[in-house]
C-alpha atoms as a PDB file:
ATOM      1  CA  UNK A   1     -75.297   9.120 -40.545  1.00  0.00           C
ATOM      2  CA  UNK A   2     -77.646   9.409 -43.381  1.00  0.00           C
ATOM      3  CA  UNK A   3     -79.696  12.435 -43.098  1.00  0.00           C
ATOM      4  CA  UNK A   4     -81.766  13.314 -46.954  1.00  0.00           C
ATOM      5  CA  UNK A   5     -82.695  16.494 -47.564  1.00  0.00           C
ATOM      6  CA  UNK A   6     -82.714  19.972 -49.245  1.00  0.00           C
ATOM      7  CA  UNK A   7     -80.347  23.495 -48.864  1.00  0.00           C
ATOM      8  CA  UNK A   8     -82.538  26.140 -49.948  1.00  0.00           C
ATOM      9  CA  UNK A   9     -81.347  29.880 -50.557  1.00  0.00           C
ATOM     10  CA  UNK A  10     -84.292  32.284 -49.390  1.00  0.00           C
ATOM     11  CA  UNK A  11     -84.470  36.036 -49.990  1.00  0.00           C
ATOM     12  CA  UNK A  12     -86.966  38.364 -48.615  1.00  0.00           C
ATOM     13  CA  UNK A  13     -87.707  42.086 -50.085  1.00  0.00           C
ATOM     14  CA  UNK A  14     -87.684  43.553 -46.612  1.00  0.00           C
ATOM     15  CA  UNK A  15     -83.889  41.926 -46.199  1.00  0.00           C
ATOM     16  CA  UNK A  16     -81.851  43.952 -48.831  1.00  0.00           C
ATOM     17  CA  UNK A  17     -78.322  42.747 -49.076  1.00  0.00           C
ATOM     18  CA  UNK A  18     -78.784  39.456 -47.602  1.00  0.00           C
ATOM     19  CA  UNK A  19     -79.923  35.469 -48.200  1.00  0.00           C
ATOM     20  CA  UNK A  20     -81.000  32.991 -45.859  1.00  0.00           C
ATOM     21  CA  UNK A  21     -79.607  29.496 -46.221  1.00  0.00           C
ATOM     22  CA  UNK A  22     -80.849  26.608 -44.350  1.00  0.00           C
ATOM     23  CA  UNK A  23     -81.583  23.134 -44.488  1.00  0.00           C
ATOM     24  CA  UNK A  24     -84.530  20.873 -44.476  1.00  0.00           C
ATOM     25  CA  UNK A  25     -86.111  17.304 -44.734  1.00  0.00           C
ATOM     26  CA  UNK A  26     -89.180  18.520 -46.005  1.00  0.00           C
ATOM     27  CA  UNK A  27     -90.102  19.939 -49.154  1.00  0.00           C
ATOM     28  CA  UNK A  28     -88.512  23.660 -49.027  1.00  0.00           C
ATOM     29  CA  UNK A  29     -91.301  25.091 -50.316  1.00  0.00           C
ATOM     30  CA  UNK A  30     -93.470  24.310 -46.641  1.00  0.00           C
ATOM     31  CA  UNK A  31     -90.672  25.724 -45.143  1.00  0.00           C
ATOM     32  CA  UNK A  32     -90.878  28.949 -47.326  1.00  0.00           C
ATOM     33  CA  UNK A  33     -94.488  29.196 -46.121  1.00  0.00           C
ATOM     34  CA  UNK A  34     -93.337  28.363 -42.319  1.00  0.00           C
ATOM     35  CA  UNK A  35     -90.781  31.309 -42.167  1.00  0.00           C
ATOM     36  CA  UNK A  36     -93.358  33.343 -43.805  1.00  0.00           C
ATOM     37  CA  UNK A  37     -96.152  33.412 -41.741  1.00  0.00           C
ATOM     38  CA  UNK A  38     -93.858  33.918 -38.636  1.00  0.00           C
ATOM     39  CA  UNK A  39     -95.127  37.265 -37.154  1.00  0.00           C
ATOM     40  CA  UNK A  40     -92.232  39.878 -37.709  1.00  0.00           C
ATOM     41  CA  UNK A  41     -91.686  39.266 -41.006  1.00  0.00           C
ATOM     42  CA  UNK A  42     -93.339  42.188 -43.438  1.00  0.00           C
ATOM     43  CA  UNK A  43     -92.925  40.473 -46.385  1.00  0.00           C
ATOM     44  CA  UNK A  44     -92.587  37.112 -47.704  1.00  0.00           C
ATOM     45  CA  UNK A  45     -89.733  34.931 -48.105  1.00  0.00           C
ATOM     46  CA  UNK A  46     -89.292  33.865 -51.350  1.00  0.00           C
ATOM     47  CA  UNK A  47     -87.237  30.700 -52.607  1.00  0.00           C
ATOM     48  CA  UNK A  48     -84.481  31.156 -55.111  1.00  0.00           C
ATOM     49  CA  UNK A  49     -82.555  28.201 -54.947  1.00  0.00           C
ATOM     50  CA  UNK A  50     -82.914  24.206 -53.593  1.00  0.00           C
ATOM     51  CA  UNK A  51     -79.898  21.603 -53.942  1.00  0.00           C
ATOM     52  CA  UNK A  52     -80.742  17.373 -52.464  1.00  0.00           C
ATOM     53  CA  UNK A  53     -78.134  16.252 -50.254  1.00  0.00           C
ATOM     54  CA  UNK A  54     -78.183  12.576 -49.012  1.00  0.00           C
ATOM     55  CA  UNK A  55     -76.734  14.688 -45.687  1.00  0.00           C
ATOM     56  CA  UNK A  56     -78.086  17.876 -45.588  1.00  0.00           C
ATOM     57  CA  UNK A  57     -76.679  18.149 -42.175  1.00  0.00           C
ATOM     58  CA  UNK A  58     -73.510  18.031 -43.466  1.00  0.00           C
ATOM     59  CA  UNK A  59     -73.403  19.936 -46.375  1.00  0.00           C
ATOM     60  CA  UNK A  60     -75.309  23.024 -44.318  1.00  0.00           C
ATOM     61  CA  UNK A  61     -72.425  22.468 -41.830  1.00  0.00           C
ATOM     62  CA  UNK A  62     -69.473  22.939 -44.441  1.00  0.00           C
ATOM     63  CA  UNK A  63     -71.548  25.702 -46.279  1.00  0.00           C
ATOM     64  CA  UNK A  64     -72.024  27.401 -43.485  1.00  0.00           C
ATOM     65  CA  UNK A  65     -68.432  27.260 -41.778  1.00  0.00           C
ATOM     66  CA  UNK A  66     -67.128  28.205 -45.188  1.00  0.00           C
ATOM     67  CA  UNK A  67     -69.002  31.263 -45.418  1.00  0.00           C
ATOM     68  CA  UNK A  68     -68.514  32.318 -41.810  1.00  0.00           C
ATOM     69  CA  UNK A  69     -64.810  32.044 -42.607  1.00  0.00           C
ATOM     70  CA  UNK A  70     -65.179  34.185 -45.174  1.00  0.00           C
ATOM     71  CA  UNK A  71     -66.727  37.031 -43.048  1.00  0.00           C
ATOM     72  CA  UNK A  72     -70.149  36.640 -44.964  1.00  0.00           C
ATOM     73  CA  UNK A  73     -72.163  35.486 -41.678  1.00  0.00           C
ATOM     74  CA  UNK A  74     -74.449  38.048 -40.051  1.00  0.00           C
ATOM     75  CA  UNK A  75     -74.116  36.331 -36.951  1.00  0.00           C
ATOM     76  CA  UNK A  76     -72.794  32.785 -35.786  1.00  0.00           C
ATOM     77  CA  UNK A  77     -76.279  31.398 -34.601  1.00  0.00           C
ATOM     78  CA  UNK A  78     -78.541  32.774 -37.208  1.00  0.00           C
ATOM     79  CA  UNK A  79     -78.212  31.499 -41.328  1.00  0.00           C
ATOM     80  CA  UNK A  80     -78.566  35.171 -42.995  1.00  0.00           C
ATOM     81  CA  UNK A  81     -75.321  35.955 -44.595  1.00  0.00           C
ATOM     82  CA  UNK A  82     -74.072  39.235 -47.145  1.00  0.00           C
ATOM     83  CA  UNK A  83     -73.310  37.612 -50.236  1.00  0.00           C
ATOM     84  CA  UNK A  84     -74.903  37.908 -53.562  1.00  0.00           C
ATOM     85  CA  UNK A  85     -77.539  34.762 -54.997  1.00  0.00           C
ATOM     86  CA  UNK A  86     -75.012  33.736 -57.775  1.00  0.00           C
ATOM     87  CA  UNK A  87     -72.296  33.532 -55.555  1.00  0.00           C
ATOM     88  CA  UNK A  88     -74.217  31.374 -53.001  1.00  0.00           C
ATOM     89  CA  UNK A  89     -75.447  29.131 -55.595  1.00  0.00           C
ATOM     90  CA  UNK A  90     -71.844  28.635 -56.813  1.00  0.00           C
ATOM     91  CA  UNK A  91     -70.550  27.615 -53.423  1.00  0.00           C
ATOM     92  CA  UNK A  92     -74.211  25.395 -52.766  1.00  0.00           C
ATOM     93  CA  UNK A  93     -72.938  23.554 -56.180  1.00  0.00           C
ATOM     94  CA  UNK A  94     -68.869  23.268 -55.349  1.00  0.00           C
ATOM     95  CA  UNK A  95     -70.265  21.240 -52.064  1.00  0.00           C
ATOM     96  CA  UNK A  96     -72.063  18.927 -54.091  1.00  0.00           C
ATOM     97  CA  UNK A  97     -69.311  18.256 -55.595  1.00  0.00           C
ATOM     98  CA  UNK A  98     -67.203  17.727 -53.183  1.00  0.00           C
ATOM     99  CA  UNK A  99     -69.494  15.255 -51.292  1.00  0.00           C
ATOM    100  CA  UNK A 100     -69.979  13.425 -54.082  1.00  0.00           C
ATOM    101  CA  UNK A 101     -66.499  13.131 -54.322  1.00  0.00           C
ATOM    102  CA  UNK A 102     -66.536  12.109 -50.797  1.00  0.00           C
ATOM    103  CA  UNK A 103     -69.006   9.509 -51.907  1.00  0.00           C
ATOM    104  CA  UNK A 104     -67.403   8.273 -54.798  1.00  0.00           C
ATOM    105  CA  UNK A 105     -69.904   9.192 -57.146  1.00  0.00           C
ATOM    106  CA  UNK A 106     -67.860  10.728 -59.834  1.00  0.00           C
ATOM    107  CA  UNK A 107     -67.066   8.299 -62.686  1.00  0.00           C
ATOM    108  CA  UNK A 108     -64.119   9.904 -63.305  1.00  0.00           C
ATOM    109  CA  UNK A 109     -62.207  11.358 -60.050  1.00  0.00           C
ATOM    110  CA  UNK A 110     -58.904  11.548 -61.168  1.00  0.00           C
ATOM    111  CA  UNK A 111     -59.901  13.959 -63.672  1.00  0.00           C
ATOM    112  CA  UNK A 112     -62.454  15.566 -62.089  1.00  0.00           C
ATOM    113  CA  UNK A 113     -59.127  16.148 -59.304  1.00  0.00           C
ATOM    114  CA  UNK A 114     -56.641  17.661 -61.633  1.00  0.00           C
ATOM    115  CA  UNK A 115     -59.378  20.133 -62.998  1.00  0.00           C
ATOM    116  CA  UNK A 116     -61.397  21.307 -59.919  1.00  0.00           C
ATOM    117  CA  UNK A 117     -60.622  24.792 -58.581  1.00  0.00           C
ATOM    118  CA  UNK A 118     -62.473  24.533 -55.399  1.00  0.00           C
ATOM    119  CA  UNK A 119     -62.224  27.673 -52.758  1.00  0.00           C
ATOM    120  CA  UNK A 120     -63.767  25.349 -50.034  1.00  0.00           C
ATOM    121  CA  UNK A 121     -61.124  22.786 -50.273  1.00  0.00           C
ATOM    122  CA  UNK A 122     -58.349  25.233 -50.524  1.00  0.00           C
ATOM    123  CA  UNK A 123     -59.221  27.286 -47.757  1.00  0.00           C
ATOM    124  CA  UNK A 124     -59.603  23.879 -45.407  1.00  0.00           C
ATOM    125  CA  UNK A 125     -56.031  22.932 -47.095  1.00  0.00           C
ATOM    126  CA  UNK A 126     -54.991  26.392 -45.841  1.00  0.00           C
ATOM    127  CA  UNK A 127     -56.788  26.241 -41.991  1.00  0.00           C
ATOM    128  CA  UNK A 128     -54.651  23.008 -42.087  1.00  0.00           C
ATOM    129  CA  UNK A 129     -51.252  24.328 -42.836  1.00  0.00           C
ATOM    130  CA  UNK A 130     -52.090  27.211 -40.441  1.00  0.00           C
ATOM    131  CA  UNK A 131     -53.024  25.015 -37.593  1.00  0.00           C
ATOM    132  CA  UNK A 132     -49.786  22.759 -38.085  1.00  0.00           C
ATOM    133  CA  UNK A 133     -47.937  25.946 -37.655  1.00  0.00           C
ATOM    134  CA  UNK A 134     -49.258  26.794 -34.850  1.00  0.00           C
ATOM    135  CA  UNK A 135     -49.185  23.213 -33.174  1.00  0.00           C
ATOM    136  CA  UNK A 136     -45.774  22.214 -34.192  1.00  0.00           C
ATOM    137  CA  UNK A 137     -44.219  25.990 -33.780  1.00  0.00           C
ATOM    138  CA  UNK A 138     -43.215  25.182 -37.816  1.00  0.00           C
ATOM    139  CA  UNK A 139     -40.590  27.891 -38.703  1.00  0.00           C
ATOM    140  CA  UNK A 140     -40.509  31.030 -36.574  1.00  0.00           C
ATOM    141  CA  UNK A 141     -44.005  30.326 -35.157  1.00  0.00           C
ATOM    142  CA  UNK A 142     -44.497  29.757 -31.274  1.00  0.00           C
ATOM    143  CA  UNK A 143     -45.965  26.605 -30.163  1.00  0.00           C
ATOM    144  CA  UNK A 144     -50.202  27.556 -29.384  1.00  0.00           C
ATOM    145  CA  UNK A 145     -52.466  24.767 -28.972  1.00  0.00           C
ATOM    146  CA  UNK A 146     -55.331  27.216 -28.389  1.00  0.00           C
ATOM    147  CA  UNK A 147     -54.734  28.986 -31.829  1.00  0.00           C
ATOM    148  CA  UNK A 148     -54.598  25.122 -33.130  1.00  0.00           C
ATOM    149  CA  UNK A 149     -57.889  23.944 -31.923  1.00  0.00           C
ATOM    150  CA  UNK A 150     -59.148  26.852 -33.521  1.00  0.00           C
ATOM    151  CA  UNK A 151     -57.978  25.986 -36.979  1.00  0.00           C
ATOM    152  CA  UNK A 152     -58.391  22.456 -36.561  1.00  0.00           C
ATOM    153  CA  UNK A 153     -61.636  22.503 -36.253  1.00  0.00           C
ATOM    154  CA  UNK A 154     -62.507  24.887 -38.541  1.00  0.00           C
ATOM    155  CA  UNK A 155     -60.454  22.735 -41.260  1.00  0.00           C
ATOM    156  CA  UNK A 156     -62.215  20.181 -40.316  1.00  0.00           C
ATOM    157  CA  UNK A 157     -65.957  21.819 -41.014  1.00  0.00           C
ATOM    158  CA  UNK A 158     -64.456  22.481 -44.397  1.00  0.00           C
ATOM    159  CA  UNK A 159     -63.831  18.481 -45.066  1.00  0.00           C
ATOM    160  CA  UNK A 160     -60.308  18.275 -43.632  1.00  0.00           C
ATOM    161  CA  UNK A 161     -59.856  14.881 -43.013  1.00  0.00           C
ATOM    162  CA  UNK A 162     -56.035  14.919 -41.622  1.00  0.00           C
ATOM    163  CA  UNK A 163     -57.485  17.775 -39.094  1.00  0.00           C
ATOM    164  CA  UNK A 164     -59.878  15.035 -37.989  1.00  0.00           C
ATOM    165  CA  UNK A 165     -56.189  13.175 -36.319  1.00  0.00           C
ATOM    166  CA  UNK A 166     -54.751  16.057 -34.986  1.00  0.00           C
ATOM    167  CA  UNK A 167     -57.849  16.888 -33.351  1.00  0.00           C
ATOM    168  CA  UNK A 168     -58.176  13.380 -32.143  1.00  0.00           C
ATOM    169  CA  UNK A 169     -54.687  14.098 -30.733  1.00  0.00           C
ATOM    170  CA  UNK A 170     -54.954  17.234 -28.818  1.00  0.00           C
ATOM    171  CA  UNK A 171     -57.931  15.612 -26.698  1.00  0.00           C
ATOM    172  CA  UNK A 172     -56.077  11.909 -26.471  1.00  0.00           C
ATOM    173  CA  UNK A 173     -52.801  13.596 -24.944  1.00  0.00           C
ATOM    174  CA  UNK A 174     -53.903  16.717 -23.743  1.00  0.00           C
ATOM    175  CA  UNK A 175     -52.327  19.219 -25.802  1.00  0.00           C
ATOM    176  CA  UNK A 176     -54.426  22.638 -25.294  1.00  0.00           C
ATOM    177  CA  UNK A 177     -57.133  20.758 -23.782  1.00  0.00           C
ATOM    178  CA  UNK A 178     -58.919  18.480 -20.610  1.00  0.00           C
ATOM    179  CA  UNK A 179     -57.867  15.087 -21.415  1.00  0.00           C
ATOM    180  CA  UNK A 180     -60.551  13.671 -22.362  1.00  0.00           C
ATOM    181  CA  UNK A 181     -60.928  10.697 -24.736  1.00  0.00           C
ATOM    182  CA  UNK A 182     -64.588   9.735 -25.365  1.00  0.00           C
ATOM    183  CA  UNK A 183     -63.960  12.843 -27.766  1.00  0.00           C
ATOM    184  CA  UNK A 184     -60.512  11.897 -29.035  1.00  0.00           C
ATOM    185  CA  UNK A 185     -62.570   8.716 -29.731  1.00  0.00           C
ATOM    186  CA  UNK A 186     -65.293  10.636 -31.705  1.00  0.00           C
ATOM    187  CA  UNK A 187     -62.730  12.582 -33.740  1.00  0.00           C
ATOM    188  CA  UNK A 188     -60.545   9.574 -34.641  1.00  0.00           C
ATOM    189  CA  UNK A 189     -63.626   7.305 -35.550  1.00  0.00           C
ATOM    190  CA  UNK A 190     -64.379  10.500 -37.897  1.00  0.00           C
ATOM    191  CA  UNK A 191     -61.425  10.674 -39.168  1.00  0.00           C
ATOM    192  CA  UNK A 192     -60.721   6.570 -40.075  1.00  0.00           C
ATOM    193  CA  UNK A 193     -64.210   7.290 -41.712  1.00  0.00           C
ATOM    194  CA  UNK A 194     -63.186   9.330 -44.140  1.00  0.00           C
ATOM    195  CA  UNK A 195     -59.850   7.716 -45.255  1.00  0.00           C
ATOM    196  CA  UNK A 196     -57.406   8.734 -42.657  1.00  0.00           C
ATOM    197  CA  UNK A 197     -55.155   5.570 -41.526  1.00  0.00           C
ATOM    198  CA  UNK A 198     -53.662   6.956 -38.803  1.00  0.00           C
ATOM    199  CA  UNK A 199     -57.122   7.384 -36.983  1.00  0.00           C
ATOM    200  CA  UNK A 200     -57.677   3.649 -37.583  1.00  0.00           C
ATOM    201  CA  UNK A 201     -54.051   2.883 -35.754  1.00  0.00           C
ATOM    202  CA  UNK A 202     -54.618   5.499 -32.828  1.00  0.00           C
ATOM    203  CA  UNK A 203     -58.199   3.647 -32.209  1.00  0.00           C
ATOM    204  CA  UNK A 204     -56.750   0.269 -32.021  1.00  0.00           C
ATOM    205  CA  UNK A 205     -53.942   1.547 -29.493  1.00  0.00           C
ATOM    206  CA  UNK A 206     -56.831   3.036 -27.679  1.00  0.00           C
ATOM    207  CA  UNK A 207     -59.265   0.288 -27.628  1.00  0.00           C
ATOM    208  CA  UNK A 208     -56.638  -2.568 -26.538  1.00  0.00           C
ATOM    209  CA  UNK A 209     -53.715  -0.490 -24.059  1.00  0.00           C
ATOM    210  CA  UNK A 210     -56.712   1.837 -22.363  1.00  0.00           C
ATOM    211  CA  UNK A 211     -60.042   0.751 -23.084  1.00  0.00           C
ATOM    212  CA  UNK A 212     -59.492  -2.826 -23.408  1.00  0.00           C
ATOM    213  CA  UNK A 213     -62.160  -3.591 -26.012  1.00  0.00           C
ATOM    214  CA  UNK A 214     -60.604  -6.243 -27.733  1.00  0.00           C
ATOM    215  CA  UNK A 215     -62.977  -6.681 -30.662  1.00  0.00           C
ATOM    216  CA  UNK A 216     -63.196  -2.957 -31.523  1.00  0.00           C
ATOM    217  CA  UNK A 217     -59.340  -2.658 -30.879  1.00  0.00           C
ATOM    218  CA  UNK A 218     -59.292  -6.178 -33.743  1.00  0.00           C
ATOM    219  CA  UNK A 219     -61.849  -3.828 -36.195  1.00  0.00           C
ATOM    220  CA  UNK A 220     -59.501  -0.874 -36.180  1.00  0.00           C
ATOM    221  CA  UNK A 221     -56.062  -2.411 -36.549  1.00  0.00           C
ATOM    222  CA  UNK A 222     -58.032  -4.546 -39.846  1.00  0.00           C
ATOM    223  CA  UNK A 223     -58.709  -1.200 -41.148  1.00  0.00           C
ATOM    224  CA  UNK A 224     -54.906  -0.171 -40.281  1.00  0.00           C
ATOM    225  CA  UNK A 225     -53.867  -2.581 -41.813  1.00  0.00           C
ATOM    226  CA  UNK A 226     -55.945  -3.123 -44.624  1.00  0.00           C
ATOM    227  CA  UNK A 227     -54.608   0.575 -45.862  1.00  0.00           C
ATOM    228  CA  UNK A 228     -51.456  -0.282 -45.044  1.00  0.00           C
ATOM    229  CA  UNK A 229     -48.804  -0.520 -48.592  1.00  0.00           C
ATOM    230  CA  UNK A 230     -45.628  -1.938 -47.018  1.00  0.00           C
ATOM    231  CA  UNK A 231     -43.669  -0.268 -49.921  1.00  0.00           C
ATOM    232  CA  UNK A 232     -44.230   3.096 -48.568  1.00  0.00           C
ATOM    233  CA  UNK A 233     -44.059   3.748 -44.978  1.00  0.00           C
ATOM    234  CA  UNK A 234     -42.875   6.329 -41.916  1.00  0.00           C
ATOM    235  CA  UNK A 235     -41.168   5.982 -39.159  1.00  0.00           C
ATOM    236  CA  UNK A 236     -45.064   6.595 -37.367  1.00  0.00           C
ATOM    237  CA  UNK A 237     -46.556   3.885 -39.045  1.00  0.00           C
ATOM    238  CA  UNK A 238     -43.963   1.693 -38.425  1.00  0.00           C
ATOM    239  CA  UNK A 239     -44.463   2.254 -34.481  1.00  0.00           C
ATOM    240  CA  UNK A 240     -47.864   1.239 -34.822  1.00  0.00           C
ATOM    241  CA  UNK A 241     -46.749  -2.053 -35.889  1.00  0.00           C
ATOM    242  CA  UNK A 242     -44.591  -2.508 -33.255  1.00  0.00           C
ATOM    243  CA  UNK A 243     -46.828  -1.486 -31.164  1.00  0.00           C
ATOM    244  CA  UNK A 244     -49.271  -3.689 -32.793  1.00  0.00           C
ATOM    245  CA  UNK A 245     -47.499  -6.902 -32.121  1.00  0.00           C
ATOM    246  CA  UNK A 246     -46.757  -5.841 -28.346  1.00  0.00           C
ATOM    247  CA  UNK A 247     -50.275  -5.097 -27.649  1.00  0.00           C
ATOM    248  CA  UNK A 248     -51.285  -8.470 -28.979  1.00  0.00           C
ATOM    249  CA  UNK A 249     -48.797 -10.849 -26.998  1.00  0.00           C
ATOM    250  CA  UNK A 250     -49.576  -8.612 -24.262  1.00  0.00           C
ATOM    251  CA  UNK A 251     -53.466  -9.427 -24.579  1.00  0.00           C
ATOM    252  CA  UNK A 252     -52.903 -12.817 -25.156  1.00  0.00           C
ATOM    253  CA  UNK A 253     -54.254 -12.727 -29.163  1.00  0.00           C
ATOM    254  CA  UNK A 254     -53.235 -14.328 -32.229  1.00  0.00           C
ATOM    255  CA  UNK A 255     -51.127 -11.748 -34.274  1.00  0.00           C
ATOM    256  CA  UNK A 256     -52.724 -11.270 -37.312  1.00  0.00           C
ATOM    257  CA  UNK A 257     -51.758  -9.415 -40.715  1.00  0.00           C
ATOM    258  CA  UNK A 258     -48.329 -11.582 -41.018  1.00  0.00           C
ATOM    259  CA  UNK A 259     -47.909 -11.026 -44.904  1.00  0.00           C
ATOM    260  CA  UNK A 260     -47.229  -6.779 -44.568  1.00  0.00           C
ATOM    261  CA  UNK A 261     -45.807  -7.307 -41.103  1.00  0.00           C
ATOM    262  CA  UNK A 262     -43.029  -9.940 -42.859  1.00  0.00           C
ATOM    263  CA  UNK A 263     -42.785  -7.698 -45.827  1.00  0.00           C
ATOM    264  CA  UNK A 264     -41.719  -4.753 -43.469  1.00  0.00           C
ATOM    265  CA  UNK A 265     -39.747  -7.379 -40.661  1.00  0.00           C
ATOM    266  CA  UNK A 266     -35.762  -5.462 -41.218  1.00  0.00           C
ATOM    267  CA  UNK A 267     -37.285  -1.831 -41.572  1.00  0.00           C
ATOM    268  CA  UNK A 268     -39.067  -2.754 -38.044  1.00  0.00           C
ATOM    269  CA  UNK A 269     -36.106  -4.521 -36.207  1.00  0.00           C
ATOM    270  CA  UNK A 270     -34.103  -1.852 -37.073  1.00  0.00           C
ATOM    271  CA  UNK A 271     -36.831   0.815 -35.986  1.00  0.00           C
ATOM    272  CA  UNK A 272     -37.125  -1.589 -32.362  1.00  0.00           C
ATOM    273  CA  UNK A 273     -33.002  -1.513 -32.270  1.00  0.00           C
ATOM    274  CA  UNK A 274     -32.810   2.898 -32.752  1.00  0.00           C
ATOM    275  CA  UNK A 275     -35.371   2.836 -29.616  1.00  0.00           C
ATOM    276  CA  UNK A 276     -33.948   0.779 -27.712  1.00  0.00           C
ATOM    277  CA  UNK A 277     -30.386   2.547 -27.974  1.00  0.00           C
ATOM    278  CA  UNK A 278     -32.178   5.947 -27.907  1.00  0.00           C
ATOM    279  CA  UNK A 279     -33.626   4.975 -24.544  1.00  0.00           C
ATOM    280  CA  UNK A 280     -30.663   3.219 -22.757  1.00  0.00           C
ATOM    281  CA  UNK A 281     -28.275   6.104 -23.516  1.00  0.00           C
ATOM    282  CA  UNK A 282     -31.171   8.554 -21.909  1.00  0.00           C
ATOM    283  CA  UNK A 283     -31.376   6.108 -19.038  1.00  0.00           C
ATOM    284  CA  UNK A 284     -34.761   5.437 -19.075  1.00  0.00           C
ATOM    285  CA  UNK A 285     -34.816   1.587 -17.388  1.00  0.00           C
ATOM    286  CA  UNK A 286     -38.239   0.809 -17.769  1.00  0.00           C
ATOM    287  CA  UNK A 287     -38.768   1.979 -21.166  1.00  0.00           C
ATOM    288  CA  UNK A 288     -35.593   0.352 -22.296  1.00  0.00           C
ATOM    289  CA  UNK A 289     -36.852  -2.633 -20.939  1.00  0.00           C
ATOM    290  CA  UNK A 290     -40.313  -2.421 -22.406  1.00  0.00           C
ATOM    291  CA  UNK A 291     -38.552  -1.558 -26.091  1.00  0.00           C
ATOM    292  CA  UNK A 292     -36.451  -4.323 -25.701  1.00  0.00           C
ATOM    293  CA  UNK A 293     -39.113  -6.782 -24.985  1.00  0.00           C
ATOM    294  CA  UNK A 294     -40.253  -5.007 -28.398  1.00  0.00           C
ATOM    295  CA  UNK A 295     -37.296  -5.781 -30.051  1.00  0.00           C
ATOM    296  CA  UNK A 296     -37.761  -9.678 -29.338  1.00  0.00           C
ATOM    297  CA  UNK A 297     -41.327  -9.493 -30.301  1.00  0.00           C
ATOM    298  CA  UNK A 298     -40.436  -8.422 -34.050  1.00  0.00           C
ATOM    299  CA  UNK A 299     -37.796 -10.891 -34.319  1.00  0.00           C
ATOM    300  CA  UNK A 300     -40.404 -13.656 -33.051  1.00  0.00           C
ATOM    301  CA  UNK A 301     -41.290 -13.694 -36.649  1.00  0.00           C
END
């Protein structure tokens, strides 16, 4: 959601070592003036710095969770932080940046990728490969879904768009959390926002098996689809399509998205045939059943 406005960097003579940093939709220079008169405040604020954002609430969020990482935060619900005006102004002007990257604003991304040296998006790359660590127990490293959350969503703060799935994951199946999937929901649609296909798959599971929204469950698997290059996929991805065609005979709807489905048709019967012998040798009737009903499905076409 579009939200315009200014991040301003304030510093006040009676505050030594420290900068405000805050957001507004106003001009920042009635906001000095607001913060100024407050009573409690011996001296005025005075503005060093002001950066436009098309979503200040965003930017303040991943300037702000960035710093905190850091240890620069004086406290978590107030926006004075220890950290020197230059240094704030750098990391105001790597978020521009990187939402404009976002945004595709750059006429020249691929270079402006190979060249950037951005601290924000290597720390969030870092929070990530932390966080898989701890939620895959990667290595020597113990299985904790608490410690996972944590990282997770402070990956995500920094722009982390594949922390956006696993996040959308703990709360869908429960890992570390309540079930609860109004916010698996929220986290996926975040997620399949910002260029993550596997959100757009887990939404269209979601939307026909348990929600049965047919037309949002049609939207998502588009947008599955639509990102889909049948010369390159996993194992996961190829699940989704079987799944894919089950939900849809099983809803009674026109399978669409025949082209990549035909392009990937031996790579998926043999995917349907491992299942289906992986799950009769465990002894699992129903689910052999239900993969081999599967199996017939992808060989329908």
């Amino acid at each position: 959601m579009s939200n315009p406005g200014y991040i301003y960097i304030l510093i006040n003579p009676s505050i030594e070592g420290m900068v405000k940093i805050g957001k507004t939709t106003r001009d920042p220079g009635d906001r000095v003036a607001e913060l100024s008169s407050a009573t409690g405040v011996p001296t005025p604020f005075i503005l060093v710095y002001k950066e436009y954002f098309s979503n200040c609430t965003l930017a303040e969020t991943i300037i702000h969770g960035f710093l905190e990482e850091k240890g620069n935060r004086v406290s978590s619900n107030r926006e004075f932080f220890n950290i020197a005006v230059w240094e704030a102004i750098k990391i105001i002007q790597d978020v521009t940046k990187k939402i404009n990257l976002i945004e595709n604003t750059f006429e020249d991304i691929e270079s402006y990728e190979q060249n950037q040296q951005n601290d924000l998006q290597g720390l969030a790359d870092e929070l990530l490969r932390k966080g898989e660590s701890a939620y895959f127990g990667h290595d020597e490293n113990l299985v904790d879904y608490d410690e996972a959350m944590v990282l997770f969503k402070k990956a995500a703060k920094l722009g982390s768009i594949q922390a956006y799935r696993y996040l959308g994951d703990m709360y869908h199946y429960g890992n570390g959390c309540k079930e609860n999937l109004n916010t698996a929901i929220n986290y996926y649609k975040q997620g399949a926002v910002l260029g993550n296909n596997g959100c757009n798959a887990q939404l269209g599971y979601i939307f026909w098996f348990l929600e049965k929204h047919l037309d949002n469950g049609k939207k998502c698997w588009r947008g599955f689809f639509q990102n889909l290059d049948p010369r390159f996929t996993d194992s996961w991805e190829e699940n989704m399509i079987v799944e894919y065609i089950h939900l849809a005979i099983q809803n009674g709807l026109e399978i669409e998205h025949k082209n990549k489905i035909m392009h990937l048709k031996k790579k998926l019967i043999k995917n349907a045939e491992q299942k289906k012998t992986n799950w009769l040798s465990n002894k699992s009737g129903y689910t052999a059943v239900k993969i081999a009903n599967e199996y017939k499905e992808v060989l329908f076409f």
